[in-house]
Protein backbone atom coordinates (compact mmCIF):
# COMPACT_ATOMS: atom_id res chain seq x y z
CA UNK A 1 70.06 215.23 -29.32
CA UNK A 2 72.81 214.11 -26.68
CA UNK A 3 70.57 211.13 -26.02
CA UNK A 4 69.87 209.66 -29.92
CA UNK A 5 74.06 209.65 -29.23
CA UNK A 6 74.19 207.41 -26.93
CA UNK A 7 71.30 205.22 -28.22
CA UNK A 8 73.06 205.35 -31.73
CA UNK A 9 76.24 204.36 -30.29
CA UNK A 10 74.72 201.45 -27.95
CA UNK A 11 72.71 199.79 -30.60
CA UNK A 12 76.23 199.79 -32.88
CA UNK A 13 77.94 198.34 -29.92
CA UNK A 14 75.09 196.05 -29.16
CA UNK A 15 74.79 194.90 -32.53
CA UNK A 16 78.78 194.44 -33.52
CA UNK A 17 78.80 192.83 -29.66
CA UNK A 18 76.22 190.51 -29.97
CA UNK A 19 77.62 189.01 -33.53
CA UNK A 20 80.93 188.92 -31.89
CA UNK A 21 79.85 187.21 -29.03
CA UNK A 22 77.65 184.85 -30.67
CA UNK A 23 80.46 183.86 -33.36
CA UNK A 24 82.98 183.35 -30.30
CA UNK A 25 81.15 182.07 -27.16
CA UNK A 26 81.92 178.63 -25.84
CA UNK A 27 79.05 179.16 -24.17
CA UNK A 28 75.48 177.93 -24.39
CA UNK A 29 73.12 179.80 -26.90
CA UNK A 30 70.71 180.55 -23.92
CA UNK A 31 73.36 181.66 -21.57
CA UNK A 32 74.61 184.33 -24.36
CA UNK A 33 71.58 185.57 -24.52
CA UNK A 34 70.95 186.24 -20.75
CA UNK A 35 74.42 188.07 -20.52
CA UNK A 36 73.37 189.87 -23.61
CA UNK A 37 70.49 191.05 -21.57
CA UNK A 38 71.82 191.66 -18.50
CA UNK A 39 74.68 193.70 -20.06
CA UNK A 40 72.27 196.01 -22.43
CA UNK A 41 69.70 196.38 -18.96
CA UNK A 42 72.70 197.57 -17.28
CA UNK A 43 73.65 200.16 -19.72
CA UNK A 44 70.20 201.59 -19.61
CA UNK A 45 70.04 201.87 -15.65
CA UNK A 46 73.56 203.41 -15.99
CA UNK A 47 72.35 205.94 -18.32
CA UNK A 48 69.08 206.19 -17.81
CA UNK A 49 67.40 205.52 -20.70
CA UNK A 50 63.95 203.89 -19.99
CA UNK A 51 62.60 202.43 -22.91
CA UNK A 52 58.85 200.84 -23.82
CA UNK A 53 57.34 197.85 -25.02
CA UNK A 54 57.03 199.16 -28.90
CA UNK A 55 60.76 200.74 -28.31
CA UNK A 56 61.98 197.59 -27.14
CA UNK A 57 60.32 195.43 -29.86
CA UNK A 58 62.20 197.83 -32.60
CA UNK A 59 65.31 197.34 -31.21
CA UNK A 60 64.92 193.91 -31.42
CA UNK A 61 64.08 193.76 -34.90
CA UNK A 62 67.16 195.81 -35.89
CA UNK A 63 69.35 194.08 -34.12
CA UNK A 64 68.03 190.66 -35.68
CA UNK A 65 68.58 192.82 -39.21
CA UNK A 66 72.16 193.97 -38.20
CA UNK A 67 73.19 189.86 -37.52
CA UNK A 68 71.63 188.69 -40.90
């Protein structure tokens, strides 16, 4: 149960992190993205959550949901 924690709590950070970021970077869209990436692959190395394809896929979809 510890674990759907921290995934619950990432995916509202990730989501409220990415529109912020987004909405605010005077950066290019494509380098956004990458430190998007590189920020959320750290987070699950840190913690070790190890997540597959279909996992990975869902996230993506709610996190395109959350930014609509």
């Amino acid at each position: 149960m510890k674990g759907l924690g921290y995934v619950g709590a990432f995916l509202g950070g990730a989501a409220a992190g990415a529109i912020i970021g987004i909405l605010v970077a005077p950066d290019k869209g494509s380098n956004t993205r990458e430190k998007i990436s590189d920020t959320v692959n750290d987070f699950l190395k840190k913690h070790d959550i190890k997540l597959n394809r279909k996992d990975v896929g869902d996230l993506i979809e709610d996190l395109e949901e959350a930014t609509e």
